[in-house]
PDB file of N, CA and C in Angstrom:
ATOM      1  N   UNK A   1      14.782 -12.058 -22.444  1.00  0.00           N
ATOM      2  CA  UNK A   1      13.925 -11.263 -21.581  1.00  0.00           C
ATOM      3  C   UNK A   1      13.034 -12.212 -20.781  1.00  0.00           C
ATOM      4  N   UNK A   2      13.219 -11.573 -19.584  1.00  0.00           N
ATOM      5  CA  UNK A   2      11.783 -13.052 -18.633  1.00  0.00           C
ATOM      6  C   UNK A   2      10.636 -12.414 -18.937  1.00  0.00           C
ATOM      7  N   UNK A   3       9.649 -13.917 -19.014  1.00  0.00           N
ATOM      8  CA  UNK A   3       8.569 -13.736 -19.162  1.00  0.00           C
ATOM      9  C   UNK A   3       8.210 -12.661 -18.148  1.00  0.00           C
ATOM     10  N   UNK A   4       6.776 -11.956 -18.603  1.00  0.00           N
ATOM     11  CA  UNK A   4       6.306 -11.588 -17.745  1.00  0.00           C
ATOM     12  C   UNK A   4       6.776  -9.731 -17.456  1.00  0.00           C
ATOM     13  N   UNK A   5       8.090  -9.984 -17.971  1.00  0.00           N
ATOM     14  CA  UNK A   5       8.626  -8.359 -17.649  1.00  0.00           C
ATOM     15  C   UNK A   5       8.531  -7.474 -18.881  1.00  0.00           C
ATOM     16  N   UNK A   6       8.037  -6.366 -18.564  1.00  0.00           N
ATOM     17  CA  UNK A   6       8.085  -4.975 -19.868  1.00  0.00           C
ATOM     18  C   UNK A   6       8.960  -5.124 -20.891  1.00  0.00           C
ATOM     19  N   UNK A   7       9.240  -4.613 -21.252  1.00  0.00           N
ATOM     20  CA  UNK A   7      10.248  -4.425 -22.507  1.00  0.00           C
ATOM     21  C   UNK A   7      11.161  -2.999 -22.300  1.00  0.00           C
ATOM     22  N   UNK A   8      10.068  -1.996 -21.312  1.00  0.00           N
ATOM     23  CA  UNK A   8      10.770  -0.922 -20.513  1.00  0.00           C
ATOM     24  C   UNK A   8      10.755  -1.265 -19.276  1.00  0.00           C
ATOM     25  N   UNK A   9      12.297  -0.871 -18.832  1.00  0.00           N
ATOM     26  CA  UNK A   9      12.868  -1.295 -17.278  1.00  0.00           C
ATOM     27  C   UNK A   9      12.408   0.009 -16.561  1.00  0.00           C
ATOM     28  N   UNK A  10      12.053   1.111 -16.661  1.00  0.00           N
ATOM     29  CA  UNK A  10      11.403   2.283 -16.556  1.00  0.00           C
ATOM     30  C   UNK A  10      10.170   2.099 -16.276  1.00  0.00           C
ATOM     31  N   UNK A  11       9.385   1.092 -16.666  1.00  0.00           N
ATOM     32  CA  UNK A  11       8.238   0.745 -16.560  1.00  0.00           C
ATOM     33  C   UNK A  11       8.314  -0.491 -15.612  1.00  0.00           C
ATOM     34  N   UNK A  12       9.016  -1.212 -15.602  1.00  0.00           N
ATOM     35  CA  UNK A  12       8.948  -2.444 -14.800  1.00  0.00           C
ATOM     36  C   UNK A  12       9.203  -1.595 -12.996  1.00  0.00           C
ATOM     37  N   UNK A  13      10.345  -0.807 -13.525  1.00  0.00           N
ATOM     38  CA  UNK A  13      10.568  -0.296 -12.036  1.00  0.00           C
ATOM     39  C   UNK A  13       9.316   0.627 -10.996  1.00  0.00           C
ATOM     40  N   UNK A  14       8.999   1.168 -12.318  1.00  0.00           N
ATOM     41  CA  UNK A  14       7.680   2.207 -11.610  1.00  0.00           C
ATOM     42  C   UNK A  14       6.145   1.101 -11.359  1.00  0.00           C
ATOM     43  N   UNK A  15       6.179   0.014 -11.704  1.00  0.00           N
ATOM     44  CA  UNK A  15       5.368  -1.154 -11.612  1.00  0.00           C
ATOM     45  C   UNK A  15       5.608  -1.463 -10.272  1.00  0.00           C
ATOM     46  N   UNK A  16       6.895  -1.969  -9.505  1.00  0.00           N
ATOM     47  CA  UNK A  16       7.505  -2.427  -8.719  1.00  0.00           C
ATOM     48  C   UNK A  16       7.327  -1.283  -7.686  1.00  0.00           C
ATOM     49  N   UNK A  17       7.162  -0.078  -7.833  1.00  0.00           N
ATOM     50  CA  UNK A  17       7.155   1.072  -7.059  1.00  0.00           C
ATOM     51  C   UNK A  17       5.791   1.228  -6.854  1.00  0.00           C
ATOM     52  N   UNK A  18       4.755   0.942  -7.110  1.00  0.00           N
ATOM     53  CA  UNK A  18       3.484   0.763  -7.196  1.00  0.00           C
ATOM     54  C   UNK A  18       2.961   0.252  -6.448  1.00  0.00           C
ATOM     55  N   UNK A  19       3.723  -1.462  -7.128  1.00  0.00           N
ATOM     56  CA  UNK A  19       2.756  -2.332  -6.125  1.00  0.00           C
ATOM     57  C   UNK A  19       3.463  -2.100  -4.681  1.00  0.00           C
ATOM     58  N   UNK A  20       4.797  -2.174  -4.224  1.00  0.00           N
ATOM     59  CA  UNK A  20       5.343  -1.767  -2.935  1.00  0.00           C
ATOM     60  C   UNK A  20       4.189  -0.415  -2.504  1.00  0.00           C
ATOM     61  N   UNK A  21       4.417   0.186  -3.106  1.00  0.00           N
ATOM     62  CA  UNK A  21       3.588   1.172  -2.032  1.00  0.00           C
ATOM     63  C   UNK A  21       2.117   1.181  -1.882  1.00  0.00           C
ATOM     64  N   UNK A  22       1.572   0.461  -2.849  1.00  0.00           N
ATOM     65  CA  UNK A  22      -0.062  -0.226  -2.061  1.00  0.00           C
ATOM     66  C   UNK A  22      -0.037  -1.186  -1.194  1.00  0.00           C
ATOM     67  N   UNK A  23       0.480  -2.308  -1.291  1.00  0.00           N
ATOM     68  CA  UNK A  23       1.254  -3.213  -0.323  1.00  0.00           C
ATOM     69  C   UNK A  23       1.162  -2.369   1.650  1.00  0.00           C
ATOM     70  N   UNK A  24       1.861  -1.780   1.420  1.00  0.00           N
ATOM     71  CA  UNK A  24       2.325  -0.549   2.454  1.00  0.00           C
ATOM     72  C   UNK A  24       1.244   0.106   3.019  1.00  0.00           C
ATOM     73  N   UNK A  25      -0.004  -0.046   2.433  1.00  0.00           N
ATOM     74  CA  UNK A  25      -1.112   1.032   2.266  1.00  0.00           C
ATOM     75  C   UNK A  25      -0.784   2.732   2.254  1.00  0.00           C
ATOM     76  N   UNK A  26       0.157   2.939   1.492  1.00  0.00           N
ATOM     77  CA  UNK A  26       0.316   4.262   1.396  1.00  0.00           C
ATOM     78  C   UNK A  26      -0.146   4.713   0.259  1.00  0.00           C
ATOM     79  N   UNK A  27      -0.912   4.263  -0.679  1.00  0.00           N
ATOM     80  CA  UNK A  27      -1.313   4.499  -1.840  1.00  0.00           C
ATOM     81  C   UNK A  27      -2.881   4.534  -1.722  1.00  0.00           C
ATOM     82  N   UNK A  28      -3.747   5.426  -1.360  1.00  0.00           N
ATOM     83  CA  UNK A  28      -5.322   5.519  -1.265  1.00  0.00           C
ATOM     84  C   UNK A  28      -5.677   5.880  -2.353  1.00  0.00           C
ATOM     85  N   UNK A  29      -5.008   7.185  -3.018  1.00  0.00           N
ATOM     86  CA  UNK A  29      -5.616   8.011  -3.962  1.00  0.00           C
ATOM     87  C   UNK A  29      -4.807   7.478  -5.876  1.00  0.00           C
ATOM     88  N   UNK A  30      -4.662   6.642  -6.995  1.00  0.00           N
ATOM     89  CA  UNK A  30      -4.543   6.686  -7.895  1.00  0.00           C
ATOM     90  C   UNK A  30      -4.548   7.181  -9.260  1.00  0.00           C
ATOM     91  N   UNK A  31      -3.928   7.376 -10.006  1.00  0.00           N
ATOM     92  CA  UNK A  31      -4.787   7.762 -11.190  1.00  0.00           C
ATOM     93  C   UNK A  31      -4.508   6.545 -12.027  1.00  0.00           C
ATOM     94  N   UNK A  32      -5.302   6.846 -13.370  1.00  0.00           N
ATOM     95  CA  UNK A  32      -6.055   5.323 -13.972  1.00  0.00           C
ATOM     96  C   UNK A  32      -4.534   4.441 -14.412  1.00  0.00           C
ATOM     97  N   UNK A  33      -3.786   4.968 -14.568  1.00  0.00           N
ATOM     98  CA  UNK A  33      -2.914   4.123 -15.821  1.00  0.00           C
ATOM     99  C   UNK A  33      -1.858   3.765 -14.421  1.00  0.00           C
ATOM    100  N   UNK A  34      -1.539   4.480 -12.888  1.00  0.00           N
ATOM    101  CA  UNK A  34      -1.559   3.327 -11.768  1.00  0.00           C
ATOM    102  C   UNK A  34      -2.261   2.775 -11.359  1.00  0.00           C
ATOM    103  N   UNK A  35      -3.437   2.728 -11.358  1.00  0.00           N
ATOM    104  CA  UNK A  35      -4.529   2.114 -10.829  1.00  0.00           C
ATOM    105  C   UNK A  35      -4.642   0.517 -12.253  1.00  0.00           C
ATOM    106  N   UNK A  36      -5.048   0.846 -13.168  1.00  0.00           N
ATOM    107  CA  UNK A  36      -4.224  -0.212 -14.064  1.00  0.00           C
ATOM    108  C   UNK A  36      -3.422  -1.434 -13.614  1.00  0.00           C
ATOM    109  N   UNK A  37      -2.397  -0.783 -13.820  1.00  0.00           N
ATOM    110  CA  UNK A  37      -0.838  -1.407 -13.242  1.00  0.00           C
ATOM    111  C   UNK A  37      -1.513  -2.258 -11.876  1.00  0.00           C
ATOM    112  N   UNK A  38      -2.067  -1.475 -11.238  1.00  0.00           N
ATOM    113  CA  UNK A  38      -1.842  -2.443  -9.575  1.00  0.00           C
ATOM    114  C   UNK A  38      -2.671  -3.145  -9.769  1.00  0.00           C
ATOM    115  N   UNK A  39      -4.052  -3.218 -10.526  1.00  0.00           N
ATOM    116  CA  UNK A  39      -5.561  -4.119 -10.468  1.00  0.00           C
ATOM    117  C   UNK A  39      -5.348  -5.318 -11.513  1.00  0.00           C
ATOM    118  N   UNK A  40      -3.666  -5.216 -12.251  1.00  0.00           N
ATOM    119  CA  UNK A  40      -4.091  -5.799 -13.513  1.00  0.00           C
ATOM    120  C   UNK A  40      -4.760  -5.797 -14.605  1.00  0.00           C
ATOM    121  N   UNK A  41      -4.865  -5.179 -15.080  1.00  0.00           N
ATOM    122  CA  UNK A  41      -6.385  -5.052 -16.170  1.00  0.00           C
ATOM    123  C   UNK A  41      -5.769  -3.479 -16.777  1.00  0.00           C
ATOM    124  N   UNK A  42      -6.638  -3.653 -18.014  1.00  0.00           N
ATOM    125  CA  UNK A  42      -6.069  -2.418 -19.448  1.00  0.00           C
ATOM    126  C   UNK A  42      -6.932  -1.631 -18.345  1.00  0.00           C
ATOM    127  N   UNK A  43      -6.405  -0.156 -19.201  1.00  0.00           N
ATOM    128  CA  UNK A  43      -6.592   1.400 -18.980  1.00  0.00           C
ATOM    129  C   UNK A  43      -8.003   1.090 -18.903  1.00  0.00           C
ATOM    130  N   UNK A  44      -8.679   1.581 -19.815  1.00  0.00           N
ATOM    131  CA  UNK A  44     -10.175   1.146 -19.759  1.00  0.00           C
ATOM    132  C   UNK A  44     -10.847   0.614 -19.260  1.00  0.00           C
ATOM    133  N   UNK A  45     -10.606  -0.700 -19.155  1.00  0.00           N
ATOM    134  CA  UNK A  45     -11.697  -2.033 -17.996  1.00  0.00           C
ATOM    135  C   UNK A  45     -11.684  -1.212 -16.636  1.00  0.00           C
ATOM    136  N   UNK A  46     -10.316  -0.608 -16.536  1.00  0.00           N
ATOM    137  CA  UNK A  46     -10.342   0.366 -14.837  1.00  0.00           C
ATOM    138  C   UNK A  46     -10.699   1.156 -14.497  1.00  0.00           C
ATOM    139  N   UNK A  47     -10.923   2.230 -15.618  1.00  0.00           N
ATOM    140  CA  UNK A  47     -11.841   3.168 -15.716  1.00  0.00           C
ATOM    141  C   UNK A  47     -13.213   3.020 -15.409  1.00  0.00           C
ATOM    142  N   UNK A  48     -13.711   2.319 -16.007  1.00  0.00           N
ATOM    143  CA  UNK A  48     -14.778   1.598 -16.169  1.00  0.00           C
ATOM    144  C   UNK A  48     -15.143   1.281 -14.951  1.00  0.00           C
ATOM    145  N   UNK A  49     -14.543   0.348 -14.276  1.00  0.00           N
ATOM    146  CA  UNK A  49     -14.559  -0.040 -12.730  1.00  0.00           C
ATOM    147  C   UNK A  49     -15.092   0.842 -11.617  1.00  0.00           C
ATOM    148  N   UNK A  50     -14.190   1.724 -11.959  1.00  0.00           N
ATOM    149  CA  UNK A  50     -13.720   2.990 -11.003  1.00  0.00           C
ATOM    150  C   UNK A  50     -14.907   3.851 -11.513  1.00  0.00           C
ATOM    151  N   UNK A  51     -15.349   3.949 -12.489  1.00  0.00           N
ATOM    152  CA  UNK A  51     -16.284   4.774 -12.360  1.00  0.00           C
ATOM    153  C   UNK A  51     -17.908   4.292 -12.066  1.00  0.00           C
ATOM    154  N   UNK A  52     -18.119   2.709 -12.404  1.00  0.00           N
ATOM    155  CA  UNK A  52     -19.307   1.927 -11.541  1.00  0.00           C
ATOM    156  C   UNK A  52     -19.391   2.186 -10.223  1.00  0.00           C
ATOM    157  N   UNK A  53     -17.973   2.102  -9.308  1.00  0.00           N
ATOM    158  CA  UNK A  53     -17.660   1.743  -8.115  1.00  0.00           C
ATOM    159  C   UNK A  53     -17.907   3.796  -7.941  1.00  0.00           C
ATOM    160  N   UNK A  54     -18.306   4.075  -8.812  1.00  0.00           N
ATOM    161  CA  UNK A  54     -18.361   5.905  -8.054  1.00  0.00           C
ATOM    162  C   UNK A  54     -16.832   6.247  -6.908  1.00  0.00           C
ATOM    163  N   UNK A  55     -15.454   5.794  -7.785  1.00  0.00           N
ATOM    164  CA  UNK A  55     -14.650   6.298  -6.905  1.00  0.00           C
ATOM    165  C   UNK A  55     -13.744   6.957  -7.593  1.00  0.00           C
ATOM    166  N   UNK A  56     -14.121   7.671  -8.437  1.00  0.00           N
ATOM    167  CA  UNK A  56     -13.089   8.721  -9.127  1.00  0.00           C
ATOM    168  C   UNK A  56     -13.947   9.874  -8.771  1.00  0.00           C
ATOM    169  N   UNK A  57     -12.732  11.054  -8.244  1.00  0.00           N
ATOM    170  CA  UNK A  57     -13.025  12.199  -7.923  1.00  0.00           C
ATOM    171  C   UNK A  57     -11.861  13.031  -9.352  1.00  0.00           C
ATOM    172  N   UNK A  58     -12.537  14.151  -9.598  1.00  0.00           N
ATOM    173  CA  UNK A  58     -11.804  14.669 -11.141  1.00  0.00           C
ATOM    174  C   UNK A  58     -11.799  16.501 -10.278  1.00  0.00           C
ATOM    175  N   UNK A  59     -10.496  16.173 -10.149  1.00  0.00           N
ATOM    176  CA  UNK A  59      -9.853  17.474  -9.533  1.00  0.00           C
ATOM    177  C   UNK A  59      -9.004  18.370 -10.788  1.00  0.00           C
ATOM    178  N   UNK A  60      -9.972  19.721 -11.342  1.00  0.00           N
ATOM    179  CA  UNK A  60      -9.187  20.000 -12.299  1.00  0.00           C
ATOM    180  C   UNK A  60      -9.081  19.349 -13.874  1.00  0.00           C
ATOM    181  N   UNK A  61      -8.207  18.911 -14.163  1.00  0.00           N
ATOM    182  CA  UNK A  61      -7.471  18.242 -15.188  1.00  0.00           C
ATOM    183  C   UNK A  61      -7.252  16.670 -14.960  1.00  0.00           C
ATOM    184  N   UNK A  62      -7.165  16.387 -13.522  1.00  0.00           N
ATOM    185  CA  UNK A  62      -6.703  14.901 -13.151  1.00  0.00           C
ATOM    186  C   UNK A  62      -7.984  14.080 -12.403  1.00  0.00           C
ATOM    187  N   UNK A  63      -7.993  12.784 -12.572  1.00  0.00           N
ATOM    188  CA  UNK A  63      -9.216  12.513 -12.404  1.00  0.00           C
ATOM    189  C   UNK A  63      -7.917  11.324 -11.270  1.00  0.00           C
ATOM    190  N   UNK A  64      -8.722  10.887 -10.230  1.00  0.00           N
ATOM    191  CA  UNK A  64      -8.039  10.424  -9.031  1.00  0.00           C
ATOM    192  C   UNK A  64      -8.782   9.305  -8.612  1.00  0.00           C
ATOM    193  N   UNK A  65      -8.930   7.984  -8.553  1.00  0.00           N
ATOM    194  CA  UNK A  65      -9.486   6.659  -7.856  1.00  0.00           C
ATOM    195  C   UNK A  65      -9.504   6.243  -6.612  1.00  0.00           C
ATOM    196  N   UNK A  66     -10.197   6.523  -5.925  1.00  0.00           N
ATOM    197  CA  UNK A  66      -9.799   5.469  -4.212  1.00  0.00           C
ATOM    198  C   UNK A  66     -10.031   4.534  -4.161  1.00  0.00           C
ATOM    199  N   UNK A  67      -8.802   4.171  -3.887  1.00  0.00           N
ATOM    200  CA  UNK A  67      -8.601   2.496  -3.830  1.00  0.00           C
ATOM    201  C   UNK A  67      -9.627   1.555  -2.944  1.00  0.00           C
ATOM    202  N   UNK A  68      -9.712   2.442  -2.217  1.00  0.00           N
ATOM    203  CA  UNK A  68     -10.484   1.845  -0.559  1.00  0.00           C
ATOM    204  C   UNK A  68     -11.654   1.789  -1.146  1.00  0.00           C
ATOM    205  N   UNK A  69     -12.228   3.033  -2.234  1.00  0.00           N
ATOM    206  CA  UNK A  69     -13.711   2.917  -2.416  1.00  0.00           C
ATOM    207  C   UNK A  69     -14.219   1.327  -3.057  1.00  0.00           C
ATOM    208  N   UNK A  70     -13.130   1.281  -3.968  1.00  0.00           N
ATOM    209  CA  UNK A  70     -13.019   0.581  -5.355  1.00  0.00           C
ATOM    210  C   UNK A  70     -12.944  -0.699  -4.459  1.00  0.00           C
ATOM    211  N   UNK A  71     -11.641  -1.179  -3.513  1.00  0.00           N
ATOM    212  CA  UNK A  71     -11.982  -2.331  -3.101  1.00  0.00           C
ATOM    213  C   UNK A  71     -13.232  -2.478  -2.100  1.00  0.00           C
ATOM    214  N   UNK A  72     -13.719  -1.899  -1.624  1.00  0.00           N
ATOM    215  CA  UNK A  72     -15.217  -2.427  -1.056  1.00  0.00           C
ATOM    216  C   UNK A  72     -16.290  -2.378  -2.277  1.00  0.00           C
ATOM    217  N   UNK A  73     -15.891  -1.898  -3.364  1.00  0.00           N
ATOM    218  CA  UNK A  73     -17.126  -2.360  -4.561  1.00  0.00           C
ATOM    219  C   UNK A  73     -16.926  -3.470  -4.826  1.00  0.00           C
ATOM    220  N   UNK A  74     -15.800  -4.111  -5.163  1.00  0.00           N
ATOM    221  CA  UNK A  74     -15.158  -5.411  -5.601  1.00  0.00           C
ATOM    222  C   UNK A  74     -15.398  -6.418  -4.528  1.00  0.00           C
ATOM    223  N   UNK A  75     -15.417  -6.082  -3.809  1.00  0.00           N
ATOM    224  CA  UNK A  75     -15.449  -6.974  -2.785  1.00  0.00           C
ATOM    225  C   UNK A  75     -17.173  -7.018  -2.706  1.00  0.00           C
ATOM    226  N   UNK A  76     -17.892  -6.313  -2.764  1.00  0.00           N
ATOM    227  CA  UNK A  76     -19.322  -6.204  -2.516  1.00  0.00           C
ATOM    228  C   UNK A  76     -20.282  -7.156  -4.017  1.00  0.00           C
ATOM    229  N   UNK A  77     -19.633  -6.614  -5.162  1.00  0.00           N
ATOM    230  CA  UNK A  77     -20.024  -7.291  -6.290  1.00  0.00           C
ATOM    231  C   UNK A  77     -19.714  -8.139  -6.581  1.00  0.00           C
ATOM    232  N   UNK A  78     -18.254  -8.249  -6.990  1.00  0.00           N
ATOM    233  CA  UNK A  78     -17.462  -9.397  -7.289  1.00  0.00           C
ATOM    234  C   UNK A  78     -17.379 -10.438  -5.785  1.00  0.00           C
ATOM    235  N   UNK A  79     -17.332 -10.261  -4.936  1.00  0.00           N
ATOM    236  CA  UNK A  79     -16.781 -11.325  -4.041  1.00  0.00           C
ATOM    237  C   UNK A  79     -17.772 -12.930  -4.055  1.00  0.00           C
ATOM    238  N   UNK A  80     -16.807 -13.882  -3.419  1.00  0.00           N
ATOM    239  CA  UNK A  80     -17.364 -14.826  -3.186  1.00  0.00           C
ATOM    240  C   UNK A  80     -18.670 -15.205  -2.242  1.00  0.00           C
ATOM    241  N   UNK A  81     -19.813 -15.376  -3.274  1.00  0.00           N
ATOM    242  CA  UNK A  81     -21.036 -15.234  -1.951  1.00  0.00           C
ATOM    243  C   UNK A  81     -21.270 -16.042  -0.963  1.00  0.00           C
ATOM    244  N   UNK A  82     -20.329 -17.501  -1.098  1.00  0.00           N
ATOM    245  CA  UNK A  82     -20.465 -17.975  -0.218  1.00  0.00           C
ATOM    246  C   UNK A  82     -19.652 -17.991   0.924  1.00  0.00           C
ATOM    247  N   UNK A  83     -18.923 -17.492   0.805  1.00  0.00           N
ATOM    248  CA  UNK A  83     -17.816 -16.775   2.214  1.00  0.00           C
ATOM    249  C   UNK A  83     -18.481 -16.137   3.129  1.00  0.00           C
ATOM    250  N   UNK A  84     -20.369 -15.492   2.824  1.00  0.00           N
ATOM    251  CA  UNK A  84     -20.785 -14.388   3.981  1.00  0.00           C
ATOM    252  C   UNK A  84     -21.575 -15.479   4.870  1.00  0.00           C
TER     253      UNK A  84
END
């Protein structure tokens, strides 16, 4: 098995389907366990994120991340300060 790849090809593929379609910017709206997958980082730490960054909206039953919100938090907190 290569490093680096799932152990489910089901999972590797829907990984691969992910990052292509953020890539694309067709992916604004997430939920946590894609949002996960694309940021790198466990279920939780993203949650977490996403909910500092005030960009989960909870429609119902499903709770939803914007990406756009989330990267201008990251970029605002986390970024390099000497780049401004």
């Amino acid at each position: 098995m290569e490093r680096g790849r799932s152990k489910d090809p089901g999972k590797q593929e829907r990984l691969d389907n992910y990052k292509a379609q953020f890539k694309n910017g067709k992916k604004k709206w997430v939920r946590y366990d894609e949002g996960a997958i694309l940021y790198s980082m466990g279920i939780h730490s993203f949650m977490d994120l996403a909910n500092e960054a005030k960009a989960v909206y909870r429609i119902k039953r499903i709770c939803l991340v914007n990406t756009e919100k989330l990267d201008e938090y990251i970029e605002v907190m986390y970024g390099d300060p000497e780049s401004n």
